[in-house]
Every structure is written in C-alpha cells, then in structure tokens.
N, C-alpha and C. Protein backbone atom coordinates (compact mmCIF):
# COMPACT_ATOMS: atom_id res chain seq x y z
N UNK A 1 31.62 25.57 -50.50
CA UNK A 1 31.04 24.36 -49.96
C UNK A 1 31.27 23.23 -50.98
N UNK A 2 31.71 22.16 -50.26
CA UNK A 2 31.94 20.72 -51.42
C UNK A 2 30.73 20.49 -51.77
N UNK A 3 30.50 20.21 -53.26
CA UNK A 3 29.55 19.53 -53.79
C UNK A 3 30.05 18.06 -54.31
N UNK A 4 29.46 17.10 -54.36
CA UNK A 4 29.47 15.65 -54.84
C UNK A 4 28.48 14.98 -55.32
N UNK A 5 27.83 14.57 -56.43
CA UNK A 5 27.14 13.39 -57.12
C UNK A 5 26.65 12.70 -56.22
N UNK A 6 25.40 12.59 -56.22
CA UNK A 6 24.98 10.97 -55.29
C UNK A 6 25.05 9.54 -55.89
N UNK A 7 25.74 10.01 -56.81
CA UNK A 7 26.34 8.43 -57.28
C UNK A 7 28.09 8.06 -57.13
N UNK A 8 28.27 8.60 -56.16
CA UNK A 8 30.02 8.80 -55.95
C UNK A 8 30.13 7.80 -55.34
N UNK A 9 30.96 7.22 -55.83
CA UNK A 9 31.42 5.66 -54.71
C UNK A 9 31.81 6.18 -53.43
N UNK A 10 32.46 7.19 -53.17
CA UNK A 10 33.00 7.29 -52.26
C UNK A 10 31.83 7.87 -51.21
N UNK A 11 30.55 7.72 -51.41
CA UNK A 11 29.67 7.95 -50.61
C UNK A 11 29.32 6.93 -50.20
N UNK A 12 28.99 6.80 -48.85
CA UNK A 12 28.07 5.66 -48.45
C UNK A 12 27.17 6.52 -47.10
N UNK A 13 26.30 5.17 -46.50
CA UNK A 13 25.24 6.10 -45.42
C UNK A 13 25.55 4.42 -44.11
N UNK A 14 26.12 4.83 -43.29
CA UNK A 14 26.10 4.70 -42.12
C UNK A 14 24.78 4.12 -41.58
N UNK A 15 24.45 2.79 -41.64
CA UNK A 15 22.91 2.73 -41.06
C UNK A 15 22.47 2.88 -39.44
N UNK A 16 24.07 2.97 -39.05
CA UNK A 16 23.73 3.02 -37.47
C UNK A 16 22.59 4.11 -37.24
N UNK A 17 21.76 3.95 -36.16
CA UNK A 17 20.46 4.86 -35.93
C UNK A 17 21.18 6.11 -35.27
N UNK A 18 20.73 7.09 -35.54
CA UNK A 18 20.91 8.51 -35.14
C UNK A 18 19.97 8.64 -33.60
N UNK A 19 20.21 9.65 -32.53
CA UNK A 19 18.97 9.66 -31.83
C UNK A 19 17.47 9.95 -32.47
N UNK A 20 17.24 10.21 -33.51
CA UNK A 20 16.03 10.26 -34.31
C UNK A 20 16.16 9.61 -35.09
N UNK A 21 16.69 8.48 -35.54
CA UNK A 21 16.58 6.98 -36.34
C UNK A 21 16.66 7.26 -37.66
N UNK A 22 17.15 8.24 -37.95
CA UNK A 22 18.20 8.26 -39.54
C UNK A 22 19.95 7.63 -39.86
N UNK A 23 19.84 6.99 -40.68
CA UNK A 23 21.66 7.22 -40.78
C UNK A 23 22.61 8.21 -41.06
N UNK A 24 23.53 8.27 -40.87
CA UNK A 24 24.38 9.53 -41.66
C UNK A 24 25.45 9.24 -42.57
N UNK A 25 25.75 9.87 -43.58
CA UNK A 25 26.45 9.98 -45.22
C UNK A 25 27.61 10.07 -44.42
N UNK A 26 28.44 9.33 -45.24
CA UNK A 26 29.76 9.66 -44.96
C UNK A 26 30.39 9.83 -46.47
N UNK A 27 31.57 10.52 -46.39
CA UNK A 27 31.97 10.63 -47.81
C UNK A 27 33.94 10.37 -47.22
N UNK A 28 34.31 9.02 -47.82
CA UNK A 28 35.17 8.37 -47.61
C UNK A 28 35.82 8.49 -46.22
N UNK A 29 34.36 7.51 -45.51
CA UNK A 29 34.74 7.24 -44.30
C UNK A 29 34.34 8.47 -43.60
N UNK A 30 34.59 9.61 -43.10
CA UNK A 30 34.11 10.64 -42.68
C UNK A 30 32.77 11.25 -43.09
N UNK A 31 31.97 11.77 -41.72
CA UNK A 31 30.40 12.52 -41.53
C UNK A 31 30.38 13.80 -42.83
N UNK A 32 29.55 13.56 -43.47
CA UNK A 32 29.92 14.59 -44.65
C UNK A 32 29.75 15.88 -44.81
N UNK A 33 29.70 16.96 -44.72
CA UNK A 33 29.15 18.27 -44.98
C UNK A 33 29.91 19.01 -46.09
N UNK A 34 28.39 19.37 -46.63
CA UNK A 34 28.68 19.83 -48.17
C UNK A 34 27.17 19.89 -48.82
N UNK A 35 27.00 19.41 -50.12
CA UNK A 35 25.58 19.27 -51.18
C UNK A 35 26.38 17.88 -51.52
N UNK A 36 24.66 17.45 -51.48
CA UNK A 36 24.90 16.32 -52.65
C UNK A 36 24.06 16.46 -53.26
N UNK A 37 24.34 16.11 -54.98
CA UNK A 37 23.53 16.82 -56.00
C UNK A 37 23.41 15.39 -56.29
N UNK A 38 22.01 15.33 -57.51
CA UNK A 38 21.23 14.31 -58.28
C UNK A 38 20.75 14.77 -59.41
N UNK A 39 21.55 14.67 -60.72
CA UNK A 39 21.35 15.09 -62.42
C UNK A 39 20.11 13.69 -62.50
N UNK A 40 19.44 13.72 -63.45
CA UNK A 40 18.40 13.06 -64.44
C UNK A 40 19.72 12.07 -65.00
N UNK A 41 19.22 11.08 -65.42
CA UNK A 41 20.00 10.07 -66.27
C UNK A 41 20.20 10.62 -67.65
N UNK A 42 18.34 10.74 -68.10
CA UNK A 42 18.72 10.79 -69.38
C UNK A 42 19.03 12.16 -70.09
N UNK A 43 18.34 13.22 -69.05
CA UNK A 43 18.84 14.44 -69.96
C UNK A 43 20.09 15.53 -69.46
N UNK A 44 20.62 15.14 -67.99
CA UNK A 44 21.49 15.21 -66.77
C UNK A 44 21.47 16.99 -66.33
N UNK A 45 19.63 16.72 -66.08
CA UNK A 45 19.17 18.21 -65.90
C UNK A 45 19.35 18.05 -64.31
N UNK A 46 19.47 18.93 -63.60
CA UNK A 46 19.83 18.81 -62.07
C UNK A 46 18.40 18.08 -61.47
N UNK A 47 18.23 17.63 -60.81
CA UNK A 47 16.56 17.29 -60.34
C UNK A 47 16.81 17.70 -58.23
N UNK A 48 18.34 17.52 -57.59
CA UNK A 48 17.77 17.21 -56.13
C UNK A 48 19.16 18.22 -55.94
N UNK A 49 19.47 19.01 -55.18
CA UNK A 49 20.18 19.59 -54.38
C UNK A 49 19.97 19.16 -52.63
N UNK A 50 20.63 18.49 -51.50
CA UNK A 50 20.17 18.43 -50.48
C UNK A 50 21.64 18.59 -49.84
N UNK A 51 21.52 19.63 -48.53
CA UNK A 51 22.82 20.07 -47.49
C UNK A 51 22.66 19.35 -46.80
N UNK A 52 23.84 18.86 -46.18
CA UNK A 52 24.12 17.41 -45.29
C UNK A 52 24.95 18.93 -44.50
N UNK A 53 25.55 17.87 -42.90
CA UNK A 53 26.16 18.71 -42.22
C UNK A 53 26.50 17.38 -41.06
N UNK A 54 28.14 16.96 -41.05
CA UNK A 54 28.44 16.04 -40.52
C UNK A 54 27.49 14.69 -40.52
N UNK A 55 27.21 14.63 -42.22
CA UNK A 55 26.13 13.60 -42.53
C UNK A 55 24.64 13.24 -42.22
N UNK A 56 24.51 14.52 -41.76
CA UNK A 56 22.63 14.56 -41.29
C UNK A 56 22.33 15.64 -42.08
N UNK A 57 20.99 15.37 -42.87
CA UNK A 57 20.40 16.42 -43.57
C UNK A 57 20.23 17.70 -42.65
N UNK A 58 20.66 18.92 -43.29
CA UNK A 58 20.30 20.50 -42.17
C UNK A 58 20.95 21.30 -43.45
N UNK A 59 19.96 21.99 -43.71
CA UNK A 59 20.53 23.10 -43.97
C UNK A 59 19.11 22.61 -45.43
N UNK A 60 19.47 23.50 -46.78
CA UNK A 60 18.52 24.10 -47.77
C UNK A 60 18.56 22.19 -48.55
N UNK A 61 17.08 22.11 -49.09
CA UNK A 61 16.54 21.09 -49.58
C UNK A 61 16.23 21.62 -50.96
N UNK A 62 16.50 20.98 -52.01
CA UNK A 62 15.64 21.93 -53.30
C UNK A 62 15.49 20.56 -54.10
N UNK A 63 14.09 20.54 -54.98
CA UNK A 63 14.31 19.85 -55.70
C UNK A 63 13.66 20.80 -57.48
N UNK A 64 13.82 20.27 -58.42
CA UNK A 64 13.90 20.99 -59.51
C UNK A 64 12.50 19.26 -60.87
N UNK A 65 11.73 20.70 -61.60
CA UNK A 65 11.19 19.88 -62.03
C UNK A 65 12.09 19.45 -63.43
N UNK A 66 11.95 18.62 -64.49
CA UNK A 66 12.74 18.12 -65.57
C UNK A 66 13.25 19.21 -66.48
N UNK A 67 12.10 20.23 -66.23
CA UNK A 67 12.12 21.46 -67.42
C UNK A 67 13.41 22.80 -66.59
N UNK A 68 13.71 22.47 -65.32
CA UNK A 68 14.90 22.98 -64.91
C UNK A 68 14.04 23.94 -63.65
N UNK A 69 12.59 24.43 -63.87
CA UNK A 69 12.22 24.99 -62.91
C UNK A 69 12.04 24.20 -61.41
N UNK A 70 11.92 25.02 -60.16
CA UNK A 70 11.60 24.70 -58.88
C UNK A 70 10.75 24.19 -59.09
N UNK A 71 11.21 23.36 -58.05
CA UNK A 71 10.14 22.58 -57.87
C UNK A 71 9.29 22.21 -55.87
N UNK A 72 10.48 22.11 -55.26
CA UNK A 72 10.07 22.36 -53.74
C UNK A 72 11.44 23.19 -53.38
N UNK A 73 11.33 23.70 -52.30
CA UNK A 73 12.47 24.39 -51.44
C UNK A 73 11.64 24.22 -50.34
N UNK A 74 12.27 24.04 -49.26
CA UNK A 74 12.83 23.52 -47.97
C UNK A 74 13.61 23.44 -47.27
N UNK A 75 13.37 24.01 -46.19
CA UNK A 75 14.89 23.97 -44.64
C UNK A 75 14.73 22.77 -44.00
N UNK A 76 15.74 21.89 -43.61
CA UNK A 76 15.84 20.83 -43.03
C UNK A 76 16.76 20.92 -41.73
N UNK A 77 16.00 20.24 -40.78
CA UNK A 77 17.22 19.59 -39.71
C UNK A 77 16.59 18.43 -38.75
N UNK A 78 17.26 17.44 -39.10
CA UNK A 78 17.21 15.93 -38.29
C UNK A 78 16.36 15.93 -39.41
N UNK A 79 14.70 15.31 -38.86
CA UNK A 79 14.00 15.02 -39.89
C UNK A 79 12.76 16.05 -40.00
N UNK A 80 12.58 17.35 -39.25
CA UNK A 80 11.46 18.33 -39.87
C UNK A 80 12.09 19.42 -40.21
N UNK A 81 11.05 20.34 -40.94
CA UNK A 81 11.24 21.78 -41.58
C UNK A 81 11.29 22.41 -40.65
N UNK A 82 12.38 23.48 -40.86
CA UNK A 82 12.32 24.78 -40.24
C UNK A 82 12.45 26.05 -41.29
N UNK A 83 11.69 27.07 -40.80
CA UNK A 83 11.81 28.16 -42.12
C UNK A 83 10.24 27.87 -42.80
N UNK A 84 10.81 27.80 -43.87
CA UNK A 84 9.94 27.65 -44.82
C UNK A 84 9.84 26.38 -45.97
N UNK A 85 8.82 26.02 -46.37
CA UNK A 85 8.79 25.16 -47.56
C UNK A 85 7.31 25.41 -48.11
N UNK A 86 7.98 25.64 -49.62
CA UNK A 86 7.30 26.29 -50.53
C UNK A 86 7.85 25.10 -52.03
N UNK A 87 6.53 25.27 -52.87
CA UNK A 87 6.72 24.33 -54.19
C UNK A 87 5.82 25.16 -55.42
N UNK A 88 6.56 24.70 -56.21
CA UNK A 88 6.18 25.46 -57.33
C UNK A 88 5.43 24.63 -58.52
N UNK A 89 4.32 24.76 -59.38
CA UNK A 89 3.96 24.00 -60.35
C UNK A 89 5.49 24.01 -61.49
N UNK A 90 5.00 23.49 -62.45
CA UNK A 90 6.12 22.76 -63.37
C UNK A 90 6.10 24.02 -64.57
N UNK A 91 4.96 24.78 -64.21
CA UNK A 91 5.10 26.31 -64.96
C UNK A 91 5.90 27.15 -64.05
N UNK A 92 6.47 27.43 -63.28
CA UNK A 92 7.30 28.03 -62.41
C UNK A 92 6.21 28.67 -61.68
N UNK A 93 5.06 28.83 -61.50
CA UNK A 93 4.40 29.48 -60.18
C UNK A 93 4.46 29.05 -58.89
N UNK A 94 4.68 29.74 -58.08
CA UNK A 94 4.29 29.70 -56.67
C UNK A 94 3.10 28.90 -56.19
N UNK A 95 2.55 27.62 -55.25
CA UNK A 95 1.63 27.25 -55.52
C UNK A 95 1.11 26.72 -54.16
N UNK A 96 2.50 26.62 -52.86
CA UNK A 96 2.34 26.54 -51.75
C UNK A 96 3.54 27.32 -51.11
N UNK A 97 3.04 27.73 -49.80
CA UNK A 97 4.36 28.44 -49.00
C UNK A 97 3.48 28.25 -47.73
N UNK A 98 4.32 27.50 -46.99
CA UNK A 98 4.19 27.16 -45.27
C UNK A 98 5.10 27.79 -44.56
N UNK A 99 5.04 28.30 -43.22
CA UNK A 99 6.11 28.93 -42.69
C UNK A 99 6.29 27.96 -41.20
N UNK A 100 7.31 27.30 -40.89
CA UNK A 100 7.80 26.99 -39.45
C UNK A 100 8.65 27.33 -38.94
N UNK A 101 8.63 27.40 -37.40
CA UNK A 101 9.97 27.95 -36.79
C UNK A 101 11.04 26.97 -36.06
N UNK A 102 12.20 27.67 -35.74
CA UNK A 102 13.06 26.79 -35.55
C UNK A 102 13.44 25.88 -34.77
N UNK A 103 12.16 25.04 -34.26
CA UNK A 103 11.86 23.81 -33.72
C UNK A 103 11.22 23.09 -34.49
N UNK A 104 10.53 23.38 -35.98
CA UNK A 104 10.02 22.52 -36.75
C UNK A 104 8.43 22.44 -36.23
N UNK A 105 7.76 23.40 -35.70
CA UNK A 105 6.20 23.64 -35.60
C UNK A 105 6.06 25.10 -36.78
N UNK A 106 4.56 24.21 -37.03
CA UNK A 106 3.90 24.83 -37.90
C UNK A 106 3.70 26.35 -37.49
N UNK A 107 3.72 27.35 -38.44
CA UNK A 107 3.33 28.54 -37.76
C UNK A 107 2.09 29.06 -38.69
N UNK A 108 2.84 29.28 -39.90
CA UNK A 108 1.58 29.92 -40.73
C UNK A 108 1.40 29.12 -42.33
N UNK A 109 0.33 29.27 -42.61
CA UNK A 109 0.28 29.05 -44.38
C UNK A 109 0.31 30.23 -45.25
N UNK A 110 1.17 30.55 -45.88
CA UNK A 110 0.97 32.36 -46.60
C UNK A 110 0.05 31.56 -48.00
N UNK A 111 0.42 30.60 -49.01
CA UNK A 111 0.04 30.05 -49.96
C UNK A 111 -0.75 29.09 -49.68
C-alpha cells in the first residue's frame, strides 16, 4: 500500500461536497488510496496514520501519543466508525474499547 506525508505537495483535498459533505484527497490530481502519515515537527515521531480509499477516509485510523505509544485506533468509512475504536492512556494501557457494526451503530462498550 502507498504511503505519503501529509505535507506532500502533491496532495491536495478536493472541496467539492461528497454525498455526506466531506472532500476527497487527491494525490496528483487523482482520488487517492493508500496512508497518509503525519511525523511531529520537532522530534519526527509518527503521531497520525489515516487509510484513504479513492480519497475518502475507510479503512484503519491510528493515532500515536509523542512517547510513540497508541494512542486511538479506529475503523472509518465516510464519516462514522465501524468495528471498533479503542484509546489508550500515554502509559500504553487500554482505557476505552467501543464496539460498532458495519453501518456505524453503536453496539457494545467492552472498556
């Protein structure tokens, strides 16, 4: 799977409205599918992993706290969760876990 910087010129976002009123990424000119990653400035520790798919967020969401641990994970498509999303304190514990299904309704809280 392509990965790319979210600071790549060759990215831009399409503001035309989606039928659910997001734009979509294009990566030179074309709907993008792949990761686009987001390093820290100053210490260029990873902080955002997010899967695009013909330029609409779908697929695994992660973000990471400074110290390199999790920080949220998340399934995405259009704009709600499906699966699961779960976050972790900045000590690496487990600290929430929600479960939805694949229409993006709530099902259970395990955490």
């Amino acid at each position: 799977m392509i990965r790319i910087e979210y600071n790549d010129p060759n990215l831009t976002l399409r503001d035309r409205p989606t039928n659910w009123g997001g734009g979509v990424k294009l990566y030179n000119g074309v709907p993008f599918t792949g990761i686009i990653f987001y390093k820290s400035p100053n210490s260029n520790q990873l902080l955002n992993e997010s899967e695009y798919k013909e330029g609409i967020l779908e697929g695994r969401q992660v973000e990471y706290w400074e110290n390199g641990n999790l920080k949220e994970e998340y399934f995405q498509k259009y704009d709600y969760n499906i699966r699961s999303f779960k976050r972790w304190n900045e000590q690496g514990e487990l600290i929430s876990h929600q479960v939805f299904d694949e229409n993006g309704n709530y099902v259970e809280t395990i955490i």
